[in-house]
Structure formats: structure tokens, C-alpha cells
PDB file of N, CA and C in Angstrom:
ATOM      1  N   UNK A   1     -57.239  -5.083-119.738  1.00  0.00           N
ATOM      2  CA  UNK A   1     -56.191  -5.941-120.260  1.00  0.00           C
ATOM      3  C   UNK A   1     -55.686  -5.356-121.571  1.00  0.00           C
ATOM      4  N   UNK A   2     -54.221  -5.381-121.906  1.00  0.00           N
ATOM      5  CA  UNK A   2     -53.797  -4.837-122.972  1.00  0.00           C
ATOM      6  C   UNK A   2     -53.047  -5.593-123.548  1.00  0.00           C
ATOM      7  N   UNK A   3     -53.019  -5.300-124.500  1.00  0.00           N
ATOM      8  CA  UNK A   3     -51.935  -6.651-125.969  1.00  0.00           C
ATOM      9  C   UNK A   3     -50.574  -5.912-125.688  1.00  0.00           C
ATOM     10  N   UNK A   4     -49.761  -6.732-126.260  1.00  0.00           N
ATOM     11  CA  UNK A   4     -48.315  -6.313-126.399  1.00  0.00           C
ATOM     12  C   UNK A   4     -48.033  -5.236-127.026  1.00  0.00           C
ATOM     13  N   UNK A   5     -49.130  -4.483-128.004  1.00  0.00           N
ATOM     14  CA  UNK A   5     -48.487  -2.931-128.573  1.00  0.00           C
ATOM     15  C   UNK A   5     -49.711  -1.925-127.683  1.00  0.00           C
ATOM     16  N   UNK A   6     -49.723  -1.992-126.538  1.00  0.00           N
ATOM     17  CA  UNK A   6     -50.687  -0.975-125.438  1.00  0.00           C
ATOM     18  C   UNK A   6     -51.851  -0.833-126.186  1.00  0.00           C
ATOM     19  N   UNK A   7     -52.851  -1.296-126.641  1.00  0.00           N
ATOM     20  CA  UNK A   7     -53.997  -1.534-126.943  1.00  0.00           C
ATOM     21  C   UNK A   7     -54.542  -2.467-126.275  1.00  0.00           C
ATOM     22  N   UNK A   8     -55.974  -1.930-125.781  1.00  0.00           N
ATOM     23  CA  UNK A   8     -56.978  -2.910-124.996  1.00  0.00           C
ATOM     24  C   UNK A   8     -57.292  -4.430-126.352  1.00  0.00           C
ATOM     25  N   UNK A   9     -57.438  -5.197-125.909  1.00  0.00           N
ATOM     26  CA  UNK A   9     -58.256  -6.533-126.863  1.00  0.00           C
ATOM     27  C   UNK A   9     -59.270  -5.809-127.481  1.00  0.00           C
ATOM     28  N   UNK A  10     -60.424  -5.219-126.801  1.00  0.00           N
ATOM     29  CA  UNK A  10     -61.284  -4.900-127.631  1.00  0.00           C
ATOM     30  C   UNK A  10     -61.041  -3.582-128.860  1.00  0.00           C
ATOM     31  N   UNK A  11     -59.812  -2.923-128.393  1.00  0.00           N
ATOM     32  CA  UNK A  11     -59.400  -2.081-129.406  1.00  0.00           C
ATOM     33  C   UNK A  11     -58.830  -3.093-130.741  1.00  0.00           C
ATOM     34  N   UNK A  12     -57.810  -3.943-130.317  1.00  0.00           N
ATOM     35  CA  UNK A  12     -57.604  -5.109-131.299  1.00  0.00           C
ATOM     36  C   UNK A  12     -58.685  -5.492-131.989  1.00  0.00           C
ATOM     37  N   UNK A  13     -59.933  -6.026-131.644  1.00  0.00           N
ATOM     38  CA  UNK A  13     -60.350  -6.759-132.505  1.00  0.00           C
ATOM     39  C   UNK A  13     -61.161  -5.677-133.317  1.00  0.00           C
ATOM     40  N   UNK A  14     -61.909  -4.615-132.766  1.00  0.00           N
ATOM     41  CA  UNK A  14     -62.690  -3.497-133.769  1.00  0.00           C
ATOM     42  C   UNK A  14     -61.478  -3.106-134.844  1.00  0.00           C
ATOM     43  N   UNK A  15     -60.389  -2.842-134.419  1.00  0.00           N
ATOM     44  CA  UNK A  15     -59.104  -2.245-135.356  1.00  0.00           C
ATOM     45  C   UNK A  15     -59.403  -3.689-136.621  1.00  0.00           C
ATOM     46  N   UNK A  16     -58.884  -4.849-136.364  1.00  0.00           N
ATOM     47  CA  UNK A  16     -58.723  -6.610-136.897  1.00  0.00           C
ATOM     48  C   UNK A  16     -60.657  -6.342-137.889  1.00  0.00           C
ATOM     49  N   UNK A  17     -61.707  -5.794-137.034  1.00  0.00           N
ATOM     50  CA  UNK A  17     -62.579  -6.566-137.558  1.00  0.00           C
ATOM     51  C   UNK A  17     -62.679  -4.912-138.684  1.00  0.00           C
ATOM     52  N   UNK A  18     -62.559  -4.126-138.635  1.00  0.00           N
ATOM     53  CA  UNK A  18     -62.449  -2.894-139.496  1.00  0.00           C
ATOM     54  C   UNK A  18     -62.225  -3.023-140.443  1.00  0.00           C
ATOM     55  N   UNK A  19     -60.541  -3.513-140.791  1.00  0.00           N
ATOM     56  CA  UNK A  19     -60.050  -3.804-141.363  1.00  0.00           C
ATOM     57  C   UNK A  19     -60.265  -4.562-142.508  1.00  0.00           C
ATOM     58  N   UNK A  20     -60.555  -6.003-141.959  1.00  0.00           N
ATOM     59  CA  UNK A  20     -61.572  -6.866-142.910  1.00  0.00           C
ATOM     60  C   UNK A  20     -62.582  -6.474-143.548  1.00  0.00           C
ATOM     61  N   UNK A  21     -63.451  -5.695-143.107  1.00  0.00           N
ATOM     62  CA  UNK A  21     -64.476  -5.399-143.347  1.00  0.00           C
ATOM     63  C   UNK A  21     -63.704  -4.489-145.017  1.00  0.00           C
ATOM     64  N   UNK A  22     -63.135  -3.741-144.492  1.00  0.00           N
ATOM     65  CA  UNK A  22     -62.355  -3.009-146.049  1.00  0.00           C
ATOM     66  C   UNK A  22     -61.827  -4.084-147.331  1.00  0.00           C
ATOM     67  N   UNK A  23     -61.304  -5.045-146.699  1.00  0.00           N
ATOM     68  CA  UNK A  23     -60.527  -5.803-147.949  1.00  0.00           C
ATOM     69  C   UNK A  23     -61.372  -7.012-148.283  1.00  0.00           C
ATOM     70  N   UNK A  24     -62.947  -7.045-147.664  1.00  0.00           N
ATOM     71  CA  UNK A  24     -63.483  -7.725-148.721  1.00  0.00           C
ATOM     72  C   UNK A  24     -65.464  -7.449-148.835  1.00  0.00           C
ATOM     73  N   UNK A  25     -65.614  -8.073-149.895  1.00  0.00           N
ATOM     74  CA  UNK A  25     -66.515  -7.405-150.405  1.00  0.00           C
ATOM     75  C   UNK A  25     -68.371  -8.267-149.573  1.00  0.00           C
ATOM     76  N   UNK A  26     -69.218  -7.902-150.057  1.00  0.00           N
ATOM     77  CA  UNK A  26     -70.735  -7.907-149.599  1.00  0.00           C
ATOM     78  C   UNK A  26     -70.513 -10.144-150.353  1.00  0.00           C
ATOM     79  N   UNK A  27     -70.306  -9.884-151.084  1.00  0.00           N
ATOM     80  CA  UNK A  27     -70.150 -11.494-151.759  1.00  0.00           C
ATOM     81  C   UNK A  27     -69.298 -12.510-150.404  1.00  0.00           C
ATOM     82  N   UNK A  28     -68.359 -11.906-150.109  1.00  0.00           N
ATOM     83  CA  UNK A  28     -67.654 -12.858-149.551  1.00  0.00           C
ATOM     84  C   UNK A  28     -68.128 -13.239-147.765  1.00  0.00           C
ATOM     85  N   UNK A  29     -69.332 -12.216-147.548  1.00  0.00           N
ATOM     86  CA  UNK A  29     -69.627 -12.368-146.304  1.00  0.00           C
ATOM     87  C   UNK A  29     -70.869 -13.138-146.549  1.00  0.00           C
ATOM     88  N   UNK A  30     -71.531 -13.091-147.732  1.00  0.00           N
ATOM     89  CA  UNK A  30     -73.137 -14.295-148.074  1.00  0.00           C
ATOM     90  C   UNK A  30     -72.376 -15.316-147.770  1.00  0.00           C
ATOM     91  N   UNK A  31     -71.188 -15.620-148.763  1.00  0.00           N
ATOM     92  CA  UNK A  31     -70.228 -17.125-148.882  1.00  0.00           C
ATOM     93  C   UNK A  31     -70.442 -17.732-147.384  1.00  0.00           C
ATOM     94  N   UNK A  32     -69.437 -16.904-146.686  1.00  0.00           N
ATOM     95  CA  UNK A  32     -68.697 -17.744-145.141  1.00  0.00           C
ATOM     96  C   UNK A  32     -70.216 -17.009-144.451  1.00  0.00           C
ATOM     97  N   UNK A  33     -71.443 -17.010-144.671  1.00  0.00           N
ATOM     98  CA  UNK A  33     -72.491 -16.839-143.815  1.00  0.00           C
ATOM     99  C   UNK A  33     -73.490 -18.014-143.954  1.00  0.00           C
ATOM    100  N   UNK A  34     -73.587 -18.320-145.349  1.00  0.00           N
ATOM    101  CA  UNK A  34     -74.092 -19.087-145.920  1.00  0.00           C
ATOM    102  C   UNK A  34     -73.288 -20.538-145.492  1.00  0.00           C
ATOM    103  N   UNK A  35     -72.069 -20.748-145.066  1.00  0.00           N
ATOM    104  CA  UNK A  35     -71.570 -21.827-144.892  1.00  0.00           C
ATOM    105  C   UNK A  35     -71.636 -21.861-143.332  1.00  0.00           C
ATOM    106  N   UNK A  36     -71.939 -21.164-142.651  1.00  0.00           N
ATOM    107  CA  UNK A  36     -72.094 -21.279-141.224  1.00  0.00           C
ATOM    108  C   UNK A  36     -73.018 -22.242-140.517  1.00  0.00           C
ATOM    109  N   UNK A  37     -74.080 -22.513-141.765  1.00  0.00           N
ATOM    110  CA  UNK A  37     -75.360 -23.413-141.821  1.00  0.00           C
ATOM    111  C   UNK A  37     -75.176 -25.009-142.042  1.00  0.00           C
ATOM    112  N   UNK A  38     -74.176 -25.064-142.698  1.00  0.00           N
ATOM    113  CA  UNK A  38     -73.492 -26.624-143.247  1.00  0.00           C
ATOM    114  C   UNK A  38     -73.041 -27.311-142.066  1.00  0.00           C
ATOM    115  N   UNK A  39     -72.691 -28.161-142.466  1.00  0.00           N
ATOM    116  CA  UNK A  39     -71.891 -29.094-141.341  1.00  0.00           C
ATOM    117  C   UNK A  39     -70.810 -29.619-142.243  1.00  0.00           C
ATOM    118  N   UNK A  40     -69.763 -29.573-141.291  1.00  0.00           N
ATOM    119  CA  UNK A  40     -68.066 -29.290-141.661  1.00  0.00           C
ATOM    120  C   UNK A  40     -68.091 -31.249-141.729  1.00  0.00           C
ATOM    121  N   UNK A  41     -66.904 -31.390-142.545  1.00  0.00           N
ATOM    122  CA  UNK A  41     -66.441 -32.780-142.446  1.00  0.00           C
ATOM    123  C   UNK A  41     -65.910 -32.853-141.432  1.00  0.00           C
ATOM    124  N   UNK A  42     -65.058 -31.967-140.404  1.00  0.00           N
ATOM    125  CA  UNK A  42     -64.163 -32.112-139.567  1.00  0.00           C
ATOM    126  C   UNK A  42     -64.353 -32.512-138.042  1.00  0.00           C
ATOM    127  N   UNK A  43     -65.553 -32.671-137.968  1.00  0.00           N
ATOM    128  CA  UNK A  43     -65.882 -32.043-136.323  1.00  0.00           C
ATOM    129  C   UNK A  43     -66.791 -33.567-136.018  1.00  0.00           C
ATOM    130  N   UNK A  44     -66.440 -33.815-134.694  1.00  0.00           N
ATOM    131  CA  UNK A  44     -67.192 -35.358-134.454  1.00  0.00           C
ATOM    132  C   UNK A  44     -68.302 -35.390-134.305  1.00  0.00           C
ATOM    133  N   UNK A  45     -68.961 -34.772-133.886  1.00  0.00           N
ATOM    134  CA  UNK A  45     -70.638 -34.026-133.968  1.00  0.00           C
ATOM    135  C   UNK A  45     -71.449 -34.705-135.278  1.00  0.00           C
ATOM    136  N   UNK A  46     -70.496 -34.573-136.013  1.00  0.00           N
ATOM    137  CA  UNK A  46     -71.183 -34.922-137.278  1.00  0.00           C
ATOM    138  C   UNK A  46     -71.404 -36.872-137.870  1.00  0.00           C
ATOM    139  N   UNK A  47     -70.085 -37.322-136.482  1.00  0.00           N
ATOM    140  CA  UNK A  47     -69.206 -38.295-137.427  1.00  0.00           C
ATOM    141  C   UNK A  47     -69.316 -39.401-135.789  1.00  0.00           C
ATOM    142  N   UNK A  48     -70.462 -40.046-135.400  1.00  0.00           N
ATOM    143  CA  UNK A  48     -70.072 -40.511-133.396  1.00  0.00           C
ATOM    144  C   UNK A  48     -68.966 -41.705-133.485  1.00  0.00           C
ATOM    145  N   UNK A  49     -69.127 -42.926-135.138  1.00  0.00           N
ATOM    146  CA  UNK A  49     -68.449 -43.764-134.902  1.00  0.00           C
ATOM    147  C   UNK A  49     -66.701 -43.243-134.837  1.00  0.00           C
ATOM    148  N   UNK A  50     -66.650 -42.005-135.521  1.00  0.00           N
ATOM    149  CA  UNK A  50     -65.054 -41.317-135.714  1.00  0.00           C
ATOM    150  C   UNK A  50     -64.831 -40.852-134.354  1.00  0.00           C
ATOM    151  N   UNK A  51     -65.998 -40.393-133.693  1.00  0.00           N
ATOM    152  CA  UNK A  51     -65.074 -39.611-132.336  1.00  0.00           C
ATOM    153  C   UNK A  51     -65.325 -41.079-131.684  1.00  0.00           C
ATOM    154  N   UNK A  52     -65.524 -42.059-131.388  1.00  0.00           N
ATOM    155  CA  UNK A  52     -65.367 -42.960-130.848  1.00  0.00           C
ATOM    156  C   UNK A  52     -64.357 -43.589-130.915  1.00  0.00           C
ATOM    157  N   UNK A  53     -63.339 -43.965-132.105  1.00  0.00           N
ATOM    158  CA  UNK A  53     -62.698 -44.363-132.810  1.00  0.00           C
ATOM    159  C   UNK A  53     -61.512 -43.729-132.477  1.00  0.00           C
ATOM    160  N   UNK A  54     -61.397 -42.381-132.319  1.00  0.00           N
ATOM    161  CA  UNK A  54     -60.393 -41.365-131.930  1.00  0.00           C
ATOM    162  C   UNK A  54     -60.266 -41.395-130.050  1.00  0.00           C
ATOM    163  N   UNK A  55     -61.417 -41.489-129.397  1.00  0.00           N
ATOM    164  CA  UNK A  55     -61.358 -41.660-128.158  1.00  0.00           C
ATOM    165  C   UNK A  55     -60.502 -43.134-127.205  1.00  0.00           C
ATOM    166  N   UNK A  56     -60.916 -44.035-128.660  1.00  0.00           N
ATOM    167  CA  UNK A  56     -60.549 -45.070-127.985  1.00  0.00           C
ATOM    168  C   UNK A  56     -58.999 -45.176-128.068  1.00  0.00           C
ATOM    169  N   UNK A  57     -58.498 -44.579-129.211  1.00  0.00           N
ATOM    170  CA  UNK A  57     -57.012 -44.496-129.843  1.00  0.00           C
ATOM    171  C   UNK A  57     -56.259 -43.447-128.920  1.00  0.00           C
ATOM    172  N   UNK A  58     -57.153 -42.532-128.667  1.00  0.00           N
ATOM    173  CA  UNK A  58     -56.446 -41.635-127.371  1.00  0.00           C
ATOM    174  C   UNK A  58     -56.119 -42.363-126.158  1.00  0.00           C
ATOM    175  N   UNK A  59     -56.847 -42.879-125.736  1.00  0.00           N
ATOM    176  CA  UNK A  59     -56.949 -43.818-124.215  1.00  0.00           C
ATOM    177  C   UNK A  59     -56.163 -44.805-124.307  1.00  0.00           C
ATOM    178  N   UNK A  60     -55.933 -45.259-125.842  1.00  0.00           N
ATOM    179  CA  UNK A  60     -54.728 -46.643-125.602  1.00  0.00           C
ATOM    180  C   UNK A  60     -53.284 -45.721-125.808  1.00  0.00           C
ATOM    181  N   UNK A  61     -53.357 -44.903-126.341  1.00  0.00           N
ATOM    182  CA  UNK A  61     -51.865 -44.239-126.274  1.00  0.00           C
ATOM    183  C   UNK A  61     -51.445 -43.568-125.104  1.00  0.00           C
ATOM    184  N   UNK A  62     -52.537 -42.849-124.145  1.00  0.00           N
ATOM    185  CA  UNK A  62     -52.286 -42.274-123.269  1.00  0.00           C
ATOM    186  C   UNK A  62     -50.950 -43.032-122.084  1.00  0.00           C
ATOM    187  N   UNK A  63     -50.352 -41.884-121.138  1.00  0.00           N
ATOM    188  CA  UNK A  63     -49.401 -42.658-120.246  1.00  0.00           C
ATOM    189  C   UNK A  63     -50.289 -43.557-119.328  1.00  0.00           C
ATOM    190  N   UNK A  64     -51.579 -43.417-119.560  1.00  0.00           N
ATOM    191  CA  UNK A  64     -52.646 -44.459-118.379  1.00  0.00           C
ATOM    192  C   UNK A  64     -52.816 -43.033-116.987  1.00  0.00           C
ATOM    193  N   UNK A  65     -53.366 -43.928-116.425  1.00  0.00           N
ATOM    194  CA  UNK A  65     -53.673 -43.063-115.391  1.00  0.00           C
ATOM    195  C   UNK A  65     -52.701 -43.629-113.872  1.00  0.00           C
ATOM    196  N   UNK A  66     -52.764 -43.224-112.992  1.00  0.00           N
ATOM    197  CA  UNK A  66     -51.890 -43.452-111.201  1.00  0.00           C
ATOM    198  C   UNK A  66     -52.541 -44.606-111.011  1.00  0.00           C
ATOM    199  N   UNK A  67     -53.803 -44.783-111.578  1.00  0.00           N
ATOM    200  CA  UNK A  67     -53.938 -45.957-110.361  1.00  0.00           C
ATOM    201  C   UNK A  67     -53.809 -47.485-111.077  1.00  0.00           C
ATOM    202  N   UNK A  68     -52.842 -47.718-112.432  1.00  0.00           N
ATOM    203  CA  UNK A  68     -52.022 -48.465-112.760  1.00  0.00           C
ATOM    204  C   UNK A  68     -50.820 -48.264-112.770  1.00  0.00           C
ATOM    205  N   UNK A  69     -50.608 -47.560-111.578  1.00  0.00           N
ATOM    206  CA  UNK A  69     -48.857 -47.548-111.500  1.00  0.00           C
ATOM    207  C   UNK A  69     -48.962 -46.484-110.327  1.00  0.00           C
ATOM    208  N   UNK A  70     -48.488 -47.322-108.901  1.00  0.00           N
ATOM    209  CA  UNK A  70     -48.518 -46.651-107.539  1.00  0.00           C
ATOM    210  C   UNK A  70     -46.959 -45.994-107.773  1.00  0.00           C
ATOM    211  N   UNK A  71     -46.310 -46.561-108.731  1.00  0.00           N
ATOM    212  CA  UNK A  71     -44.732 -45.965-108.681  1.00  0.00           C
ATOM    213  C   UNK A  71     -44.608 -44.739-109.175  1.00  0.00           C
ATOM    214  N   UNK A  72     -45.649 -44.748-110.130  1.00  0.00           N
ATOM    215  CA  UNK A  72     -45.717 -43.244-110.949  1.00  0.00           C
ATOM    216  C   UNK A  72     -46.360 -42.348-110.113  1.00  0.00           C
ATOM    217  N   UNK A  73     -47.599 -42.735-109.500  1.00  0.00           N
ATOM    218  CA  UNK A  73     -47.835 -41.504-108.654  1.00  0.00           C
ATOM    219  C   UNK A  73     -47.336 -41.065-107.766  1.00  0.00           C
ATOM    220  N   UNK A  74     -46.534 -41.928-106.655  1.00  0.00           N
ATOM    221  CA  UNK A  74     -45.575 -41.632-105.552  1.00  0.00           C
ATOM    222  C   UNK A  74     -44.508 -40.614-106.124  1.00  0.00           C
ATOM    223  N   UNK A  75     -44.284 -40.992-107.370  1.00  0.00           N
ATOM    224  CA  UNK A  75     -43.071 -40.281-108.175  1.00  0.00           C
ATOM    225  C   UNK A  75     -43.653 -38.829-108.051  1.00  0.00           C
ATOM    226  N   UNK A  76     -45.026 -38.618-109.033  1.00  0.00           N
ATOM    227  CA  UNK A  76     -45.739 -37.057-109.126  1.00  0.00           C
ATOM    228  C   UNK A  76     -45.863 -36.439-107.677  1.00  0.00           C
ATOM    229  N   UNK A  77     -46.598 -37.294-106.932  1.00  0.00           N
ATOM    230  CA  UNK A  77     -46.586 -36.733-105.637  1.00  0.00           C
ATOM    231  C   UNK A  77     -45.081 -35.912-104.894  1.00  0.00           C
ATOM    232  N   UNK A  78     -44.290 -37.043-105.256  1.00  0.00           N
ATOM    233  CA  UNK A  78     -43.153 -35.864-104.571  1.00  0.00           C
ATOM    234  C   UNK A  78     -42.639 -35.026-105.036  1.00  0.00           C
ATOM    235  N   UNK A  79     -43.054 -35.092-106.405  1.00  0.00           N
ATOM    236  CA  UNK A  79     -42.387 -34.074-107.473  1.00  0.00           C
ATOM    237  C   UNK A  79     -43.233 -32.891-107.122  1.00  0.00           C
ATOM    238  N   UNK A  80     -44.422 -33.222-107.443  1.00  0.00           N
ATOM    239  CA  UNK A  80     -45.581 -31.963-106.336  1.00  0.00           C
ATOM    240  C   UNK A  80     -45.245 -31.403-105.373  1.00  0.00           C
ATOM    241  N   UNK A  81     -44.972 -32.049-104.454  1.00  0.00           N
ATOM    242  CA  UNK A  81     -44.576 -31.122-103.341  1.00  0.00           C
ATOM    243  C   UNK A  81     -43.309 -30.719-103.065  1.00  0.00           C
ATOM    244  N   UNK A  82     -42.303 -30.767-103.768  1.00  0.00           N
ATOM    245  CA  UNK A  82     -41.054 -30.280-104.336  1.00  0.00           C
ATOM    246  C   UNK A  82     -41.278 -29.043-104.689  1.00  0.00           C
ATOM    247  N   UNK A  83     -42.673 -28.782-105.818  1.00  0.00           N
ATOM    248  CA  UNK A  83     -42.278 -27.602-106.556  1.00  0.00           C
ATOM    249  C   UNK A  83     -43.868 -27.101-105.660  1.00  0.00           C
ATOM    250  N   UNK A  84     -44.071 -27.441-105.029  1.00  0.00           N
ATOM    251  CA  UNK A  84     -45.544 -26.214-104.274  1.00  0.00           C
ATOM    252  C   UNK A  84     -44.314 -25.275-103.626  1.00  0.00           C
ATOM    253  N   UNK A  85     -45.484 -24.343-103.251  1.00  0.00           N
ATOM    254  CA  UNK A  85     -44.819 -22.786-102.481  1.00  0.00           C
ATOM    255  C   UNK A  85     -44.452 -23.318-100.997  1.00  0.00           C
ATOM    256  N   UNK A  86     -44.498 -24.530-100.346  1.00  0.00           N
ATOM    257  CA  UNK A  86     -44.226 -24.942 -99.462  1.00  0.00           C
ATOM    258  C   UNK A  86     -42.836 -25.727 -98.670  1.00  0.00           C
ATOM    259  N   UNK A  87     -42.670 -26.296-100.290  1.00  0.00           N
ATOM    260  CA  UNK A  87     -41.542 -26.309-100.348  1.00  0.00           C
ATOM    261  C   UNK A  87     -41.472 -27.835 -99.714  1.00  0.00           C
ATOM    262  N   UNK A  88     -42.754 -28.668 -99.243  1.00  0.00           N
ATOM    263  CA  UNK A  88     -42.504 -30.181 -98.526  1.00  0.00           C
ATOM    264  C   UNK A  88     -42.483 -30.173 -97.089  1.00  0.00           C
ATOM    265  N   UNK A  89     -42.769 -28.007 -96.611  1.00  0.00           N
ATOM    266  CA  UNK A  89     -42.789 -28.035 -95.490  1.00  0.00           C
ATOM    267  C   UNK A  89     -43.823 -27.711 -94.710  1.00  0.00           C
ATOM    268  N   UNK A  90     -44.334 -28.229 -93.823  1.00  0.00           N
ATOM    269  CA  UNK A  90     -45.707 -28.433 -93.013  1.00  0.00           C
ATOM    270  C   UNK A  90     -45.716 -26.919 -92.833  1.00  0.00           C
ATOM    271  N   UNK A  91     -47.022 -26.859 -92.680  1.00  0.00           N
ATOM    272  CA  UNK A  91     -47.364 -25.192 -92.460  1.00  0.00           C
ATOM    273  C   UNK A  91     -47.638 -25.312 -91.116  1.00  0.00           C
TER     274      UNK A  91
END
């Protein structure tokens, strides 16, 4: 597999991780090594009543699912087989 300027990925990232390695110093890799050990504010792992809280706020915003609304899925369904390689036509 190759990136958009004909380089393999793994040529990308040794080139990407090289690089870095030049523009910073023995200090700045203790730092972000040493913080690898912490636990982030960000992540729900840390936080169950927040990802709960976020799950439940997802699920009430969501469009719901087909099987509160036979109109919506009849709708997807034909829209589905509109755009399959079949075209709506029996094989």
C-alpha cells in the first residue's frame, strides 16, 4: 500500500518517526512517557457515571431505531435496493 507521494506507510511513518526523533530532545520523551502511566481526564474508563450520562444523551438524540417506525424502514429498504448492484432485480 502506498500514500499519495509513492511511499509505502511504513516508509511514512520511519521517515514521520525519524524526524521527531531529531527535533526533540531525551527530556521530552521521559515527559510524554512518564504521562503514559496517568489517567487522562478525558476518557470514560476513568469517569462510568459520565459515560453513562453521555450514552444515555446519545440514545435520546439518536433518529431511534426501524422498529419504531415501520415507515422509515420500508423507506431504507427500498432505498437499499435501489442502490445494490442489483438494481431491485431478482437474480
Amino acid at each position: 500500500m502506498s500514500t499519495r507521494d509513492g511511499m509505502s506507510t511504513n516508509e511514512a511513518g520511519r521517515k514521520g518517526g525519524e524526524t521527531t526523533a531529531r527535533t526533540h530532545d531525551q527530556d521530552f520523551y521521559q515527559e510524554i512517557g512518564s504521562k503514559g502511566g496517568q489517567n487522562s481526564g478525558g476518557n470514560f474508563a476513568n469517569d462510568p457515571q459520565r459515560a453513562s450520562e453521555a450514552g444515555s444523551r446519545g440514545g435520546q438524540n439518536s433518529g431511534g431505531n426501524f422498529a419504531n417506525d415501520r415507515e422509515k424502514a420500508s423507506e431504507a429498504g427500498r432505498k437499499g435496493g435501489q442502490n445494490s448492484n442489483s438494481g431491485g432485480r431478482n437474480s
